[in-house]
C-alpha atoms as a PDB file:
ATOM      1  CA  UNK A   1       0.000   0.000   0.000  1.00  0.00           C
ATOM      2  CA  UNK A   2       2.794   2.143   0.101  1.00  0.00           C
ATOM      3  CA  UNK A   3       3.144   2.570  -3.423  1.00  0.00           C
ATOM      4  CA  UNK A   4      -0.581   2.910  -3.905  1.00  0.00           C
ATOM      5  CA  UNK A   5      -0.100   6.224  -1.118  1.00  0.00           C
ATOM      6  CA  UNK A   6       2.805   7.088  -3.060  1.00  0.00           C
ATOM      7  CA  UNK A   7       1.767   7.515  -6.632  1.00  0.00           C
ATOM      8  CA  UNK A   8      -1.379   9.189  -5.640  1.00  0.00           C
ATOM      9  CA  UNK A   9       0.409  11.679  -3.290  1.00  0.00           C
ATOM     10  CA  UNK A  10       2.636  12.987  -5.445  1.00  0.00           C
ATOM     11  CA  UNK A  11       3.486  16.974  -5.035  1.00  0.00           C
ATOM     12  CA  UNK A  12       2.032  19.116  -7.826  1.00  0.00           C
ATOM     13  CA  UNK A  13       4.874  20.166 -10.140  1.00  0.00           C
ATOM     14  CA  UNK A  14       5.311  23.395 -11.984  1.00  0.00           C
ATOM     15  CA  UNK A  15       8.556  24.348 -14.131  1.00  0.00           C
ATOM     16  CA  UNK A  16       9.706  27.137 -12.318  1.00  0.00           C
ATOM     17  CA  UNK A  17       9.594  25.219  -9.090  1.00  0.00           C
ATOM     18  CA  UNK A  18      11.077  21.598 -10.289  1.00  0.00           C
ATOM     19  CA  UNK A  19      14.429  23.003 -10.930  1.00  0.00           C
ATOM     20  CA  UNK A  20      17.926  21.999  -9.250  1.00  0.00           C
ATOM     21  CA  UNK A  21      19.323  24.769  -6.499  1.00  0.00           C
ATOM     22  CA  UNK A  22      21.418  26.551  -8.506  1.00  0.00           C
ATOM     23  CA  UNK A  23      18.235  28.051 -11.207  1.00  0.00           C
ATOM     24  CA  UNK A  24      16.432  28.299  -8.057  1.00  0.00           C
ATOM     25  CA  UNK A  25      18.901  30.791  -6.430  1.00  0.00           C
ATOM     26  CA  UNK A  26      18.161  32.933  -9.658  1.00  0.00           C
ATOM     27  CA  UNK A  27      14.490  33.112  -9.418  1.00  0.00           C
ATOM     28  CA  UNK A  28      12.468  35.205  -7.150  1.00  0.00           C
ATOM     29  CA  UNK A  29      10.961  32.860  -4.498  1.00  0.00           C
ATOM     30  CA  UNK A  30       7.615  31.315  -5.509  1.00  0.00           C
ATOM     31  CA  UNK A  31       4.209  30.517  -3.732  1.00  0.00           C
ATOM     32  CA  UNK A  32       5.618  26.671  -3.802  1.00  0.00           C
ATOM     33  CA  UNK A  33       8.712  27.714  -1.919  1.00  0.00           C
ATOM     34  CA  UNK A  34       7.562  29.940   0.361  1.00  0.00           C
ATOM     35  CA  UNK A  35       7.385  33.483  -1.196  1.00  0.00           C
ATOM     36  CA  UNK A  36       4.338  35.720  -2.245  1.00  0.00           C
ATOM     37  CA  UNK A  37       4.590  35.872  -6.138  1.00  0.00           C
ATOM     38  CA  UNK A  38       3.986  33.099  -8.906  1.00  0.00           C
ATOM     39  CA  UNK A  39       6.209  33.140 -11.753  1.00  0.00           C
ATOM     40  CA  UNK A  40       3.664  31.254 -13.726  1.00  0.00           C
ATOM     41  CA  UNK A  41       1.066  33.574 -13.526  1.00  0.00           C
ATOM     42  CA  UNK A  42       2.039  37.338 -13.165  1.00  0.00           C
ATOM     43  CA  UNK A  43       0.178  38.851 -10.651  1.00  0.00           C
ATOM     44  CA  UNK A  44      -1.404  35.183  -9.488  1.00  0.00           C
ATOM     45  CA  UNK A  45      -3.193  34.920  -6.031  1.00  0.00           C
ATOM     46  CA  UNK A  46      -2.682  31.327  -5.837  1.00  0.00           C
ATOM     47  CA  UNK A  47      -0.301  28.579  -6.800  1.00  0.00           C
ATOM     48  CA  UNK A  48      -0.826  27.335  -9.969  1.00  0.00           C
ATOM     49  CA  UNK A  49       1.240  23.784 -10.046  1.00  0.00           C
ATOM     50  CA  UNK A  50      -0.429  20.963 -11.437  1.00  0.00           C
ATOM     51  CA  UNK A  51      -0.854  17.801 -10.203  1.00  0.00           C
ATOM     52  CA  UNK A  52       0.197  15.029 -12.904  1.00  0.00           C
ATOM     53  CA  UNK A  53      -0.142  12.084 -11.481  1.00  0.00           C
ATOM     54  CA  UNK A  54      -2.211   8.713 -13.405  1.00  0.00           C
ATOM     55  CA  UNK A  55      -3.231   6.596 -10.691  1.00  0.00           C
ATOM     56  CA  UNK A  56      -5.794   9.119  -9.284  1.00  0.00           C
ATOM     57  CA  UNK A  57      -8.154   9.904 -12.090  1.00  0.00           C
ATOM     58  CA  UNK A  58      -9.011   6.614 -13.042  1.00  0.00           C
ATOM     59  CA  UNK A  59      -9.787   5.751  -9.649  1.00  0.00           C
ATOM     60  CA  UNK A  60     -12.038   9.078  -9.048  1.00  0.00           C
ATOM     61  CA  UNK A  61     -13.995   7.960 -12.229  1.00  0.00           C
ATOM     62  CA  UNK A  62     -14.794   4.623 -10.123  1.00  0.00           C
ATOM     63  CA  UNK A  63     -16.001   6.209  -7.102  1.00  0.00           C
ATOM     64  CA  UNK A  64     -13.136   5.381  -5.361  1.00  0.00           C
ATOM     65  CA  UNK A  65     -13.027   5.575  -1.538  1.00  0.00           C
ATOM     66  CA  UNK A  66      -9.444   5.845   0.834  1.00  0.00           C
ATOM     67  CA  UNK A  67      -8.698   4.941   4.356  1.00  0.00           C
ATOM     68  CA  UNK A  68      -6.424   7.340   6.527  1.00  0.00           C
ATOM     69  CA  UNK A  69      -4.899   5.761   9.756  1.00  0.00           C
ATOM     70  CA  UNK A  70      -3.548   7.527  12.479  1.00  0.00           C
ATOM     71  CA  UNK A  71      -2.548   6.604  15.800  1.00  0.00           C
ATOM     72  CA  UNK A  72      -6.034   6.207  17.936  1.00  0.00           C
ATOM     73  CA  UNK A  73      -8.257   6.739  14.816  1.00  0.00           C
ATOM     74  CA  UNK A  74      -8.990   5.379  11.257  1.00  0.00           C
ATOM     75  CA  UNK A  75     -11.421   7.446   8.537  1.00  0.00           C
ATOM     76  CA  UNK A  76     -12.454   6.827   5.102  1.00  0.00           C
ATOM     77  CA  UNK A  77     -12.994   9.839   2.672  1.00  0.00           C
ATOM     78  CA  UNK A  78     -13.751   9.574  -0.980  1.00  0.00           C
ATOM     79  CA  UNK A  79     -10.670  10.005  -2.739  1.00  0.00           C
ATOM     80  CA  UNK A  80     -11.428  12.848  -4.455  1.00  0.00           C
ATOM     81  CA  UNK A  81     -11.556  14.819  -0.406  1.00  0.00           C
ATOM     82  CA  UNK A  82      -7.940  14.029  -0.274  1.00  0.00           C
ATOM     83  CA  UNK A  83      -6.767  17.013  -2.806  1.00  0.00           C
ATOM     84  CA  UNK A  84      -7.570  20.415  -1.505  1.00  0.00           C
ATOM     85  CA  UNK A  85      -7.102  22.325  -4.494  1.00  0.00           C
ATOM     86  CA  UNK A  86      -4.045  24.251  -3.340  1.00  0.00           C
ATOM     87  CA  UNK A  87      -0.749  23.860  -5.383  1.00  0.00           C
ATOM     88  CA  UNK A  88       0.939  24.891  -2.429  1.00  0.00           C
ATOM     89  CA  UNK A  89      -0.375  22.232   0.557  1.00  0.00           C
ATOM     90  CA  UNK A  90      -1.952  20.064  -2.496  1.00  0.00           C
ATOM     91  CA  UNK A  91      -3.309  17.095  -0.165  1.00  0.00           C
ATOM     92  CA  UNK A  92      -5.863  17.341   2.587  1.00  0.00           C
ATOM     93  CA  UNK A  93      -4.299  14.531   4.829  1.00  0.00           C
ATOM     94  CA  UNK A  94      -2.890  15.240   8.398  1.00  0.00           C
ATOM     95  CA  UNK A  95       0.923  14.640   9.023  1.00  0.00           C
ATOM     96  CA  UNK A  96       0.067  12.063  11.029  1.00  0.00           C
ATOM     97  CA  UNK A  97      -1.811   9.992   8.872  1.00  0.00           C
ATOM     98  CA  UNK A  98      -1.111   7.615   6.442  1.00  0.00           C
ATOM     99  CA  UNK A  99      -2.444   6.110   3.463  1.00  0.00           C
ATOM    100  CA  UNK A 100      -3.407   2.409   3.706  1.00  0.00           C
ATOM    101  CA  UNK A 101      -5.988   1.366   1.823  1.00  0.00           C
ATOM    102  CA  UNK A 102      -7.945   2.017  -1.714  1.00  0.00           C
ATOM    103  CA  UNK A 103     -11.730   0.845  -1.481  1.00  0.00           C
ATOM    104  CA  UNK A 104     -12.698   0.520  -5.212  1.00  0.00           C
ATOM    105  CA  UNK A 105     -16.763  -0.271  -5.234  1.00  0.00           C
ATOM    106  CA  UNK A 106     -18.245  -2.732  -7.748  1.00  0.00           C
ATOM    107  CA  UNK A 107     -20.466  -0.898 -10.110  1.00  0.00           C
ATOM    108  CA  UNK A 108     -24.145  -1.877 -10.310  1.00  0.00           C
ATOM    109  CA  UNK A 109     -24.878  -2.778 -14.079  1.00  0.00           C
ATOM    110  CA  UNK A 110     -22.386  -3.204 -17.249  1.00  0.00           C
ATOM    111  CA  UNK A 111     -19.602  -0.571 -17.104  1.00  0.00           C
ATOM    112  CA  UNK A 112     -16.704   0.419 -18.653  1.00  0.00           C
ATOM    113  CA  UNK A 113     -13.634   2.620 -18.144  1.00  0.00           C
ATOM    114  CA  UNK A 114     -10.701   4.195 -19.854  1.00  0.00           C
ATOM    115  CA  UNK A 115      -7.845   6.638 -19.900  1.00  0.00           C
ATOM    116  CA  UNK A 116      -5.906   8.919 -22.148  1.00  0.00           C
ATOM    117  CA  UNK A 117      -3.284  10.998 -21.442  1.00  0.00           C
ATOM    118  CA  UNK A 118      -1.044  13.483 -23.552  1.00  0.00           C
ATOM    119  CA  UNK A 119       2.912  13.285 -23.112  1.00  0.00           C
ATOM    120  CA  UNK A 120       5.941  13.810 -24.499  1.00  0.00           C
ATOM    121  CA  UNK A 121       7.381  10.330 -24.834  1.00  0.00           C
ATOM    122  CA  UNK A 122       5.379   7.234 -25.384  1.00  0.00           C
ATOM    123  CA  UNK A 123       6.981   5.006 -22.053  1.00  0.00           C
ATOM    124  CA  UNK A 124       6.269   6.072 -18.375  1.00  0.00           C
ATOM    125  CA  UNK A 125       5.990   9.726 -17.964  1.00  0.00           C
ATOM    126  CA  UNK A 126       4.244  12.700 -16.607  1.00  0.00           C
ATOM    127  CA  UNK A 127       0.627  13.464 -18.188  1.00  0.00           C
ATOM    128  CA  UNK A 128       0.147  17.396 -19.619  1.00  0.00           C
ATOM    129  CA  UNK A 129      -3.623  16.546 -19.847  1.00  0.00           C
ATOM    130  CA  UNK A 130      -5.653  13.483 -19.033  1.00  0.00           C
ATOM    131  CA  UNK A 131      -9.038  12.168 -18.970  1.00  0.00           C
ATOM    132  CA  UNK A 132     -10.493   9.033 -17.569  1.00  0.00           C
ATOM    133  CA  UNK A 133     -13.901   8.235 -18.274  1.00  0.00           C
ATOM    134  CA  UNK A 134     -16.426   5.945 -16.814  1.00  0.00           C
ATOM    135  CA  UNK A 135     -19.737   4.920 -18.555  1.00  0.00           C
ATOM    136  CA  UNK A 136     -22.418   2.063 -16.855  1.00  0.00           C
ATOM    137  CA  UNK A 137     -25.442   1.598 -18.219  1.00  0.00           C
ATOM    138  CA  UNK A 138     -28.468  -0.644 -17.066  1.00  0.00           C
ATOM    139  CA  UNK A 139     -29.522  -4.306 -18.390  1.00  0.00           C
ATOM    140  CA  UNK A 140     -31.574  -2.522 -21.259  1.00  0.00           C
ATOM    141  CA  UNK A 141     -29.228   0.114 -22.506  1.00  0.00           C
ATOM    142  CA  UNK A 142     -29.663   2.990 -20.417  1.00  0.00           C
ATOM    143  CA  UNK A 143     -27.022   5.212 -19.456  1.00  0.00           C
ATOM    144  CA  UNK A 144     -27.300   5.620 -15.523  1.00  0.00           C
ATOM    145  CA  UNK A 145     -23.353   7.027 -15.090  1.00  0.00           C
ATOM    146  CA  UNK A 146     -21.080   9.126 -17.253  1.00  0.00           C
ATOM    147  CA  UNK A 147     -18.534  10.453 -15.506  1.00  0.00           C
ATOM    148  CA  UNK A 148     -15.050  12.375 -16.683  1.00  0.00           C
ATOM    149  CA  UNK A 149     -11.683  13.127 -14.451  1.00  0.00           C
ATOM    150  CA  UNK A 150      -9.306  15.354 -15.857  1.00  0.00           C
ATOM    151  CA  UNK A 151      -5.713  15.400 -14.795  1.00  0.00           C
ATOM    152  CA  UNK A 152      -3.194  17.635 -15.262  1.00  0.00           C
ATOM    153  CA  UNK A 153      -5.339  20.262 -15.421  1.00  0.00           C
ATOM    154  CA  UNK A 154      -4.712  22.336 -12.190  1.00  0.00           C
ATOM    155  CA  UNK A 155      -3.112  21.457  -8.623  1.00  0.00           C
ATOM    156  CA  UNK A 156      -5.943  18.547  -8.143  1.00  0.00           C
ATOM    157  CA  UNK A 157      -8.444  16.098 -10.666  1.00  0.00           C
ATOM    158  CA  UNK A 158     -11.603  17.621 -11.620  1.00  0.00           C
ATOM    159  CA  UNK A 159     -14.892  15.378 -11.987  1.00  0.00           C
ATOM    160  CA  UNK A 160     -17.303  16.359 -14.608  1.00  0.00           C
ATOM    161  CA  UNK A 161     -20.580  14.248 -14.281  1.00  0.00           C
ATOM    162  CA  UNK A 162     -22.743  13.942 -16.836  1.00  0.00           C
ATOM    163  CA  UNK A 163     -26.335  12.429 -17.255  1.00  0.00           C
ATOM    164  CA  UNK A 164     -25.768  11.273 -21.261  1.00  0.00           C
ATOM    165  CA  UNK A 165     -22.963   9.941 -23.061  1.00  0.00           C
ATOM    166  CA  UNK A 166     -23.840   9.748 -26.603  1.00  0.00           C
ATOM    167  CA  UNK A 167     -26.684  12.816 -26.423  1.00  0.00           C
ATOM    168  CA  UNK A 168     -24.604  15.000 -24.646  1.00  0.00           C
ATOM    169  CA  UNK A 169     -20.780  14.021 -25.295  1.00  0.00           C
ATOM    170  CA  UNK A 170     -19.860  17.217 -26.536  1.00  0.00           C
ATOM    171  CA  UNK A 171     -21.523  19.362 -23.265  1.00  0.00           C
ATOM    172  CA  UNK A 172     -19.279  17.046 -21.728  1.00  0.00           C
ATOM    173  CA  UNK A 173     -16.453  17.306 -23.029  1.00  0.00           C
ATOM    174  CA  UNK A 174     -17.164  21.473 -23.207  1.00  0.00           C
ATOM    175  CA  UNK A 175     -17.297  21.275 -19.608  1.00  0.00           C
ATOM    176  CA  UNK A 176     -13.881  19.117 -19.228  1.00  0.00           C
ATOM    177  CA  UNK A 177     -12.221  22.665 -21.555  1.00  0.00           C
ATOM    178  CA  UNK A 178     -13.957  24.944 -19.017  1.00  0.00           C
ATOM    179  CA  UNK A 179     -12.563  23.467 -16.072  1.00  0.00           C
ATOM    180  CA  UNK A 180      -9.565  22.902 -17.383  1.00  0.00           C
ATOM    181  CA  UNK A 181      -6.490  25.656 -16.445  1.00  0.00           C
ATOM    182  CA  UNK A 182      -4.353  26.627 -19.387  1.00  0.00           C
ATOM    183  CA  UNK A 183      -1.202  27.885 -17.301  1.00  0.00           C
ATOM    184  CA  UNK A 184       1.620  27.686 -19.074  1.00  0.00           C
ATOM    185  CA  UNK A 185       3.631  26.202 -16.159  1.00  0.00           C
ATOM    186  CA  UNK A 186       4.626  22.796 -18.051  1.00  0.00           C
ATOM    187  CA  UNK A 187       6.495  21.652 -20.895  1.00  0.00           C
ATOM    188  CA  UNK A 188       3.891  22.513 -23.537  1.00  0.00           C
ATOM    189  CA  UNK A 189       1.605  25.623 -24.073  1.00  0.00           C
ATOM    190  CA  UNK A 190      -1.193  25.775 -21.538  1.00  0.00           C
ATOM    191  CA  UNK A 191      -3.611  26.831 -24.113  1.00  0.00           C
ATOM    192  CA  UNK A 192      -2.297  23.608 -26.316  1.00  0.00           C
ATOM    193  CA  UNK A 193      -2.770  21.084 -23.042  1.00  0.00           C
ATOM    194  CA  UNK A 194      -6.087  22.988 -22.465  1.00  0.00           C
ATOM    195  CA  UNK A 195      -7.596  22.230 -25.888  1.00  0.00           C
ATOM    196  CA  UNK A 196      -6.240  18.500 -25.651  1.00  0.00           C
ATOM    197  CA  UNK A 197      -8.512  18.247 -21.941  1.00  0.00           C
ATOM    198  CA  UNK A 198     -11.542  18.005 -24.323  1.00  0.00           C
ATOM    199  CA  UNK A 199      -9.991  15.916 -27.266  1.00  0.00           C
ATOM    200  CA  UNK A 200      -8.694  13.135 -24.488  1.00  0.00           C
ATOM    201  CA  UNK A 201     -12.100  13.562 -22.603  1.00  0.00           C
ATOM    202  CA  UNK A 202     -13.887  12.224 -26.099  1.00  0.00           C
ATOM    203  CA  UNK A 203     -11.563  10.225 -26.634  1.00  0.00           C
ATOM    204  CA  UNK A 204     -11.725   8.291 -22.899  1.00  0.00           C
ATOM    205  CA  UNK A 205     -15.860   8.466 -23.465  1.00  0.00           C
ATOM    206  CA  UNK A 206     -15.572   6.464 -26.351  1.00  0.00           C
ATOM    207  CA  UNK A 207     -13.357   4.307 -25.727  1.00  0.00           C
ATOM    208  CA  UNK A 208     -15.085   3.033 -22.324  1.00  0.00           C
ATOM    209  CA  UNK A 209     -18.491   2.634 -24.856  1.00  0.00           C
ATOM    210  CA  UNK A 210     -17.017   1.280 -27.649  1.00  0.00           C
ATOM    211  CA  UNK A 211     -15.090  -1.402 -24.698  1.00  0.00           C
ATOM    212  CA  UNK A 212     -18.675  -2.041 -23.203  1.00  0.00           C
ATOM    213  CA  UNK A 213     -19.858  -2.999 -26.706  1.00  0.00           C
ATOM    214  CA  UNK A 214     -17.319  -5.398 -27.150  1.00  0.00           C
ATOM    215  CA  UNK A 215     -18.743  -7.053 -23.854  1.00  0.00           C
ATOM    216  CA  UNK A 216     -22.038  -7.100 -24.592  1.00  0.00           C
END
């Protein structure tokens, strides 16, 4: 369970914070490290890293549910309450807690799930946008979940619910663009990785239908 707490609690990442000391000592001290400016955003209020990890997405699409253990007390919290929003203190989890345990719930019905992510090489690496989708539909074809997460898209995953795949895919995937924050804080354009939010976000829809197809 360790490495399940560790890929899903990774630190949000930002290029002008992921440097080595000696470009650090060059730029003006950051929201991430402490200071009152970002360099990403001129004049931002907030942090604006972004948190890249893969793990987390797909298992927000599922519902997914964590358990935090301290000493004297164990909670469970639906894994999308662990990410506060804040590039800065990115995880809502006590220093004293840990991690232990994922809690993925079986899905009533025939469902279907899948993931796309953009990157700049094709083995293991950081997403600059990502989708996972997950469609279920009842025993005579109707849709009863259609749910996006996009990564990659600000300092924590964003769900978009919607009530239709195939009637409403593209309100969908309009409302995976809207959410989306086009900083450009990463290795490609934030309006580029933006755009790309709503082309992976089709593209995860229909693959999880086109996957449930297969299986029926």
């Amino acid at each position: 369970m360790a490495t399940v707490g560790g890929n899903l609690l990774q630190n949000t990442r930002c290029m002008y914070y992921d440097q080595s000391g000696m470009v650090l000592n060059g730029l003006e001290r950051c929201r991430k490290r402490g200071g009152t400016v970002c360099l990403a955003v001129q004049g931002g209020k907030r942090c604006f890293s972004v948190y890249q990890g893969d793990m987390a997405p797909a298992l927000i699409a599922f519902d997914a549910r964590c358990v935090l253990e301290k000493k004297g007390s164990t909670r469970t919290v639906s894994l999308i309450e662990l990410f506060a929003g804040d590039g800065v203190t990115p995880f809502a989890i006590g220093a004293d807690e840990l991690l232990t345990k994922i809690i993925i719930p079986k899905p009533a019905g025939i469902y279907s799930s899948a993931y796309r992510k953009l990157r700049l090489r094709g083995s293991v690496d950081y997403p600059l946008a990502s989708a996972a989708a997950f469609v279920s539909v009842t025993d005579d074809r109707k849709v009863t979940t259609c749910r996006v997460v996009i990564g990659a898209a600000g300092a924590a995953p964003k769900v978009i619910d919607g009530a239709s795949c195939e009637a409403g895919l593209e309100g969908i995937v309009q409302k995976a663009y809207d959410h989306a924050e086009g900083v450009d804080n990463l290795q490609m354009p934030g309006t580029y990785r933006r755009k790309m939010v709503s082309v992976l976000a089709k593209r995860a829809i229909k693959a999880a239908i086109d996957a449930m197809k297969e299986g029926m």
